[in-house]
N, C-alpha and C. Protein backbone atom coordinates (compact mmCIF):
# COMPACT_ATOMS: atom_id res chain seq x y z
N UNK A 1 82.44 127.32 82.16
CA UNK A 1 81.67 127.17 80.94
C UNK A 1 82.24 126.02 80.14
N UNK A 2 81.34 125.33 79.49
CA UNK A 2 82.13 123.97 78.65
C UNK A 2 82.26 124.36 77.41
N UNK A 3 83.52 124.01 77.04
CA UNK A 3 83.86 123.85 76.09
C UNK A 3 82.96 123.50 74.74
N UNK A 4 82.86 124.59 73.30
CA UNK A 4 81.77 123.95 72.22
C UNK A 4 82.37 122.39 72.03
N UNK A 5 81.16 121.95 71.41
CA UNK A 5 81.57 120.40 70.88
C UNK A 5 82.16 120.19 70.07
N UNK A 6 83.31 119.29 70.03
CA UNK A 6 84.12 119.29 68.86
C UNK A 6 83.92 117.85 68.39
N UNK A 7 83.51 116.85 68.83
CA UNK A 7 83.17 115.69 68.36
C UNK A 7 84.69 114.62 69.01
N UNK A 8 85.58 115.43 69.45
CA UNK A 8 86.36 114.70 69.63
C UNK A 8 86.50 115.20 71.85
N UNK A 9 86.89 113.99 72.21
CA UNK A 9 87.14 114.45 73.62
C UNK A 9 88.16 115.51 74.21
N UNK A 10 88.31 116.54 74.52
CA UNK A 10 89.57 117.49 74.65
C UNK A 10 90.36 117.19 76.14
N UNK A 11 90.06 115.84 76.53
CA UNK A 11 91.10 115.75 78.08
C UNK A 11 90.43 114.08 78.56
N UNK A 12 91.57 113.68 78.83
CA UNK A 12 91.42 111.89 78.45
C UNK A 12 91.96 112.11 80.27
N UNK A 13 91.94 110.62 80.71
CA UNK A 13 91.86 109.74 82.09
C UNK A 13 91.13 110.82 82.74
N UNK A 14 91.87 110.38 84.19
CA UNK A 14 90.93 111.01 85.11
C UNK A 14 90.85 113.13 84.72
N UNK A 15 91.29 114.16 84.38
CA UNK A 15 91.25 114.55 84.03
C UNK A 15 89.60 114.96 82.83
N UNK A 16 89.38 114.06 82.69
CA UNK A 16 88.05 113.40 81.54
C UNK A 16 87.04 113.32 82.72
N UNK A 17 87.20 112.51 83.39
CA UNK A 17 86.03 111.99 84.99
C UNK A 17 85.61 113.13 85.28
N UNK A 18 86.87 114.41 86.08
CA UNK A 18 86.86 115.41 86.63
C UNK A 18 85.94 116.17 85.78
N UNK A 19 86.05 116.59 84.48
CA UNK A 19 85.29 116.93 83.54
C UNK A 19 83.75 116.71 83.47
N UNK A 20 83.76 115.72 83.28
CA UNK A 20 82.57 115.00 83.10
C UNK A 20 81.70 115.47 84.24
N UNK A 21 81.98 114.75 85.51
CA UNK A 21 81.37 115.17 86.59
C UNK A 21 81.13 116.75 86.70
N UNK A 22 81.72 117.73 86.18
CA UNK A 22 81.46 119.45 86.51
C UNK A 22 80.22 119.59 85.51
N UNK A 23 80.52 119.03 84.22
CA UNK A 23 79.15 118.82 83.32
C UNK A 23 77.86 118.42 84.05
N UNK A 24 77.93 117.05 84.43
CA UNK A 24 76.68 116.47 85.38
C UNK A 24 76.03 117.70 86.16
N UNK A 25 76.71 118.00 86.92
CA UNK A 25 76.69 119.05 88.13
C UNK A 25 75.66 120.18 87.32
N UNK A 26 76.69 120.79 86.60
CA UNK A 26 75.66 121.88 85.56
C UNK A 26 74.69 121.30 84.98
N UNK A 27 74.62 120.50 84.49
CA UNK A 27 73.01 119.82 83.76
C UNK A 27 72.22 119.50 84.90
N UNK A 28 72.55 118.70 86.14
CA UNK A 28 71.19 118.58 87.43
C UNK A 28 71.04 120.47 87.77
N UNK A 29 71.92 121.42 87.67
CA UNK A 29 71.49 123.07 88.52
C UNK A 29 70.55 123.46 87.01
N UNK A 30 71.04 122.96 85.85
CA UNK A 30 69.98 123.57 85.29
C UNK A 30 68.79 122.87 84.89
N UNK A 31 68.69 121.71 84.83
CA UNK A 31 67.49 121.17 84.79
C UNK A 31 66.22 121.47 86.21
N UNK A 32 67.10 121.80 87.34
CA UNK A 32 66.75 122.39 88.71
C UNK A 32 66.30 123.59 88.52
N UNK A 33 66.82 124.17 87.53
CA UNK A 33 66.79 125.65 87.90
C UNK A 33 65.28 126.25 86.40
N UNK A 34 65.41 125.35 85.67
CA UNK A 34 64.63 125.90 84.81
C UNK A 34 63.64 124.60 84.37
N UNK A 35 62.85 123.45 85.02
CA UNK A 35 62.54 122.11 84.84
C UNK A 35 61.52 122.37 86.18
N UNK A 36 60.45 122.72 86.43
CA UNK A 36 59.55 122.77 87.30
C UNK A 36 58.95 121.31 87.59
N UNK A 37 58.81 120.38 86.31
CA UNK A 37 58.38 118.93 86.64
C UNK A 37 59.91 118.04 87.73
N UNK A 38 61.11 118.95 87.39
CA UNK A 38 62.27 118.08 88.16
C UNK A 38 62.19 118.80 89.52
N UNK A 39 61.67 119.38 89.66
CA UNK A 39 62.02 119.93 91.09
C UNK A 39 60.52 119.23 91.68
N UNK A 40 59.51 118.60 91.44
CA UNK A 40 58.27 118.34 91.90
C UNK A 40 58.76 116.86 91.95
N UNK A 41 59.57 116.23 91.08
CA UNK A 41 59.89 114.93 91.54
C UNK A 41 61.14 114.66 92.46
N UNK A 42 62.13 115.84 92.48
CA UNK A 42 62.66 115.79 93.46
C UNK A 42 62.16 116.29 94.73
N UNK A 43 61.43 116.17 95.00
CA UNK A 43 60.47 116.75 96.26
C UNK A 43 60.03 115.53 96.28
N UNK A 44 59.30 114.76 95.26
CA UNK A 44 58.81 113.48 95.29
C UNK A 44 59.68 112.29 95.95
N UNK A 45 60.59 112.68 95.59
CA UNK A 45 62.04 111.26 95.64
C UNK A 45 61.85 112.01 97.58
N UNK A 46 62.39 113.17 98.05
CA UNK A 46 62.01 112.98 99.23
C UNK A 46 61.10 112.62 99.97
N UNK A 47 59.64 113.11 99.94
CA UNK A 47 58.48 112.00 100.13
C UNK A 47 59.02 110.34 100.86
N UNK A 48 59.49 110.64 99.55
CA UNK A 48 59.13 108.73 99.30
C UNK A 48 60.60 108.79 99.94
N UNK A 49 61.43 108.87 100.50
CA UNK A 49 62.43 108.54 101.17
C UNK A 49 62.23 108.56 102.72
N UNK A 50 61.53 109.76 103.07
CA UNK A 50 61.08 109.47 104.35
C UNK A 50 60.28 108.61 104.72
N UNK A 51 59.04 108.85 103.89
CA UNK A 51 57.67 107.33 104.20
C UNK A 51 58.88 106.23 104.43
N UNK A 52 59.57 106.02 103.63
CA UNK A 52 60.40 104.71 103.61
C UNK A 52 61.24 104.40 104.69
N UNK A 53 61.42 105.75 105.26
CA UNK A 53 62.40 105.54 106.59
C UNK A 53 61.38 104.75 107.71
N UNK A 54 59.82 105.30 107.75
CA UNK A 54 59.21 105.37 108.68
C UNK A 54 58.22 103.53 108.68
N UNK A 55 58.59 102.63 107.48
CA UNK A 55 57.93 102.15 107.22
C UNK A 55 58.77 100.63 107.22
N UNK A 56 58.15 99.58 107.62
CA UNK A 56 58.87 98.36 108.23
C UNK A 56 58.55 97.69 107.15
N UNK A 57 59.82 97.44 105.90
CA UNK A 57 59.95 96.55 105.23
C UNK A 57 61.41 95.71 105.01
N UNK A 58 61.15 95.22 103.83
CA UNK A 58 62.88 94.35 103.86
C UNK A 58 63.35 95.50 103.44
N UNK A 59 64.57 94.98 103.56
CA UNK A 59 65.79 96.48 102.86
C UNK A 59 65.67 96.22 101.56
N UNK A 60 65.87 95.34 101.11
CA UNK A 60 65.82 95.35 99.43
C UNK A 60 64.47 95.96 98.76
N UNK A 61 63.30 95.41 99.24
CA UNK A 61 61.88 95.85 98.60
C UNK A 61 61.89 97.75 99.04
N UNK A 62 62.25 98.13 100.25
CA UNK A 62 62.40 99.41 100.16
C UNK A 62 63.56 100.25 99.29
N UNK A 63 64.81 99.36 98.62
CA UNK A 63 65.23 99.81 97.90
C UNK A 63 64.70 99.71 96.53
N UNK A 64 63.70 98.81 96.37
CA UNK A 64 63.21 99.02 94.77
C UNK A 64 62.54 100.09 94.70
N UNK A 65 61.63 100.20 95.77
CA UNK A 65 60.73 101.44 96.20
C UNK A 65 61.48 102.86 95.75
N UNK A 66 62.35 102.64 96.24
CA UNK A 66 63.01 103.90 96.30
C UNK A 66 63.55 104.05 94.53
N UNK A 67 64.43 103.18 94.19
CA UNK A 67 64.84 103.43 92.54
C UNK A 67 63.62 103.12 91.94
N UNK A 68 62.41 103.28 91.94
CA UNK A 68 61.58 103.10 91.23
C UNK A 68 61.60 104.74 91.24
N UNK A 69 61.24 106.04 92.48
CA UNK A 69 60.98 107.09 92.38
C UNK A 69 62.31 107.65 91.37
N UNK A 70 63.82 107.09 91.80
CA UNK A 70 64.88 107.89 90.91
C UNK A 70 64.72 107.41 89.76
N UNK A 71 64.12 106.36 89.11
CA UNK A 71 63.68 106.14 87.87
C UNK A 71 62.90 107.28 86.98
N UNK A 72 62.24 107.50 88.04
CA UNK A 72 61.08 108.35 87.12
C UNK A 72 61.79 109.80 87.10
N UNK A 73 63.22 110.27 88.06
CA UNK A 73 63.84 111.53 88.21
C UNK A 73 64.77 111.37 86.74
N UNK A 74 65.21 110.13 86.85
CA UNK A 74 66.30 109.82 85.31
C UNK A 74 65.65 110.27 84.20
N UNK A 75 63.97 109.17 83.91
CA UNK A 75 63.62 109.61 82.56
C UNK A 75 63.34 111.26 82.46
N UNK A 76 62.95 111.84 83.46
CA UNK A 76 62.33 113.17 83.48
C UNK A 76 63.41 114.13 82.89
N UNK A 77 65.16 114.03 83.67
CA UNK A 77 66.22 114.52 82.93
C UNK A 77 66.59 113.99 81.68
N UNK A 78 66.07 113.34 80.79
CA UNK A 78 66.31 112.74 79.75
C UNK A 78 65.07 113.11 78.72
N UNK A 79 64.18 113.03 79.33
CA UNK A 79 62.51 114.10 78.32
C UNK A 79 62.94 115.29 78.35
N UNK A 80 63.97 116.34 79.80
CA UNK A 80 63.80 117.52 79.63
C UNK A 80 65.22 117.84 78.56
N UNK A 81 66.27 116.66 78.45
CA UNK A 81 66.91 117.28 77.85
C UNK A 81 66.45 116.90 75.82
N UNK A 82 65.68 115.95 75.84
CA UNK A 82 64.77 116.05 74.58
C UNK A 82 64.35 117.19 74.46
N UNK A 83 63.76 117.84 75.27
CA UNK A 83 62.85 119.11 74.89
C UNK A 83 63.69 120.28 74.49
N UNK A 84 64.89 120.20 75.21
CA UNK A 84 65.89 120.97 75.03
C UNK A 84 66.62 121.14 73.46
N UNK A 85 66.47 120.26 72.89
CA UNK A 85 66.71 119.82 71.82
C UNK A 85 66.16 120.27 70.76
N UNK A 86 64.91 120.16 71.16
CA UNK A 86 63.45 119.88 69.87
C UNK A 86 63.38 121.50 70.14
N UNK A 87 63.46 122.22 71.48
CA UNK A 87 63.24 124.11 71.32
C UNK A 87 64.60 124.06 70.56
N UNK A 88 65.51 124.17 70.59
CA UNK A 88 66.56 124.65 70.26
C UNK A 88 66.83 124.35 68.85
N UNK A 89 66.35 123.92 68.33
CA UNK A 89 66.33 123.63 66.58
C UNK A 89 65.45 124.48 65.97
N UNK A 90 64.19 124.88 66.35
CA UNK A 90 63.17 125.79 65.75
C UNK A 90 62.37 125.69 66.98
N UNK A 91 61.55 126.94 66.74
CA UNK A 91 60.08 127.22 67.35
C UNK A 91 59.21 127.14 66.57
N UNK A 92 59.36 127.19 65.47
CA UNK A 92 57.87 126.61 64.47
C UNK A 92 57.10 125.50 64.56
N UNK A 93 55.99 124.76 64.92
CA UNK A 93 55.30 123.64 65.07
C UNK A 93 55.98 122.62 63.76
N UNK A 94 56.43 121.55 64.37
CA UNK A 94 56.52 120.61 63.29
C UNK A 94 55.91 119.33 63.98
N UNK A 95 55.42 118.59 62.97
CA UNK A 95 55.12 117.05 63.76
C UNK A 95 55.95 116.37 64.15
N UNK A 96 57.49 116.04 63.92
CA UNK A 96 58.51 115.54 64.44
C UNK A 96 58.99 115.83 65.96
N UNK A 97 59.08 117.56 65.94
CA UNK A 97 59.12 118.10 66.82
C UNK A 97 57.85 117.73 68.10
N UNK A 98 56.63 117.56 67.77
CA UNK A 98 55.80 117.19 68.59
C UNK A 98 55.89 116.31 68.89
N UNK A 99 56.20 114.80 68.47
CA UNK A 99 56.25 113.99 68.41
C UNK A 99 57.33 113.16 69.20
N UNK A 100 58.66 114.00 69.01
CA UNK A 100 59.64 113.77 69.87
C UNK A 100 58.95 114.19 71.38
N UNK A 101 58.47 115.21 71.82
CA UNK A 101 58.05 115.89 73.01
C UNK A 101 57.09 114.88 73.74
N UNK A 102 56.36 114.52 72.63
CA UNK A 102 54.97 113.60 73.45
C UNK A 102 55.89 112.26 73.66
N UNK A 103 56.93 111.84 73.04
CA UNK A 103 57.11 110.29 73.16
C UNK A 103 57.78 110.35 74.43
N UNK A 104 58.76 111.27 74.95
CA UNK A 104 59.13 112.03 76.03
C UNK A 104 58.30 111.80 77.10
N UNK A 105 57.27 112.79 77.21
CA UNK A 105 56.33 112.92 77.67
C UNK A 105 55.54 111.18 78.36
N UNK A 106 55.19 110.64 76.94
CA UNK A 106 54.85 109.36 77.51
C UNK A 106 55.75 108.38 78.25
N UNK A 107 56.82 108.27 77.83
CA UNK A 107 57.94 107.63 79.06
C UNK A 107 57.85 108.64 80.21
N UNK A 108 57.78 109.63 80.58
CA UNK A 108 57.60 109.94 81.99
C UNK A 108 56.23 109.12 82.67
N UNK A 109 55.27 109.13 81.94
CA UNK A 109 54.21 108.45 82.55
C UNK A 109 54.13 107.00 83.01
N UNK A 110 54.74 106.36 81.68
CA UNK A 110 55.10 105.14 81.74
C UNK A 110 55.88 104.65 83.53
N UNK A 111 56.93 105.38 83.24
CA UNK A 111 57.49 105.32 84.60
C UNK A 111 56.71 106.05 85.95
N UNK A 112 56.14 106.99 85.79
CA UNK A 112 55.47 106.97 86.87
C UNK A 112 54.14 105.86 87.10
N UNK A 113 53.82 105.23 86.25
CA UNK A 113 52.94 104.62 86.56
C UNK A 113 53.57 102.64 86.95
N UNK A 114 54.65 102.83 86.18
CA UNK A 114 55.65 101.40 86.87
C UNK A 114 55.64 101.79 88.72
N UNK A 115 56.42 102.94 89.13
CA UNK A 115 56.72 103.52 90.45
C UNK A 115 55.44 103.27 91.13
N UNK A 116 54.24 103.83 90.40
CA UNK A 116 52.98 103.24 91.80
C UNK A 116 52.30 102.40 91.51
N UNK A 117 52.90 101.07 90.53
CA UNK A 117 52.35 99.44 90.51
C UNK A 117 53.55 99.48 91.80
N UNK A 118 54.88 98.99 91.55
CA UNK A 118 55.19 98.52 92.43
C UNK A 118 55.41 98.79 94.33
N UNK A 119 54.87 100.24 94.22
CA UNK A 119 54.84 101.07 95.73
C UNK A 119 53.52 100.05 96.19
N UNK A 120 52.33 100.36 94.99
CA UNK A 120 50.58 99.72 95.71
C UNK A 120 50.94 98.05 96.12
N UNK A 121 51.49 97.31 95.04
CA UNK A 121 51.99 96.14 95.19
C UNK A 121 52.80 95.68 96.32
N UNK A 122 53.69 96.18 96.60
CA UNK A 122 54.61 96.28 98.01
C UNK A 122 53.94 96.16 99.51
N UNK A 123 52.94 97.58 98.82
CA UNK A 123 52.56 98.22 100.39
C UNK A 123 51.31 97.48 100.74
N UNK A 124 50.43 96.99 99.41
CA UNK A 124 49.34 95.72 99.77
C UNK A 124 50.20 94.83 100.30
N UNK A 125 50.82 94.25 99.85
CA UNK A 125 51.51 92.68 100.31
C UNK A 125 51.82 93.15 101.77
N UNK A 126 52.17 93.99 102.30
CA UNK A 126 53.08 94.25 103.58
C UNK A 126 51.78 95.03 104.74
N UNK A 127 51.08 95.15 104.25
CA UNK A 127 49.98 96.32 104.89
C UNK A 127 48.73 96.08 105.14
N UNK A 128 48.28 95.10 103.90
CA UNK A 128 47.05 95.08 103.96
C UNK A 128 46.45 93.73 103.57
């Protein structure tokens, strides 16, 4: 269990890393575990890792391909931990509160819709 926040760091060098990383770990099992849109894009990120195995391009353009899908897995842990935020302060409707959620919300789209300009773009140039 982590430690409450104290504003100050409680364990410096590597000691701190080690830390850090057990945090990460717990924030991807629970964003996994309670984040139904992260588990549909991690399903997604596989998708798109296999097509990519199966599919004759340069290595680099299949690596944009590919961080274009973990792009859209980053912002998604970063909207869900907004949301996390905005419940955890109140449940009463506020416009701030909405507002934070939708702007959230719209960067997930944003990025999913960067991910299939440059997949259609790619796969025209190479395909069709």
């Amino acid at each position: 269990m982590q430690p409450p926040f104290s504003g100050k760091p409680s364990a410096t060098g590597l000691r701190r890393i080690v830390n850090a990383t057990g945090y990460s770990w717990q924030g991807l099992k629970a964003a996994f575990q309670h984040e139904a849109a992260i588990r549909q894009e991690l399903l997604l990120l596989v998708i798109a890792g296999v097509i990519l195995c199966l599919l004759d391009l340069p290595t680099l353009e299949r690596l944009l391909m590919f961080s274009s899908v973990v792009l859209v897995l980053i912002v998604e842990l970063l909207n869900s931990g907004i949301e996390a935020v905005v419940d955890r302060v109140g449940s009463e409707r506020h416009e701030l509160s909405g507002r934070a959620k939708d702007i959230g919300s719209a960067a997930v789209m944003v990025t999913l819709l960067l991910a299939g300009l440059i997949w259609s773009v790619l796969l025209y140039v190479h395909y069709l």
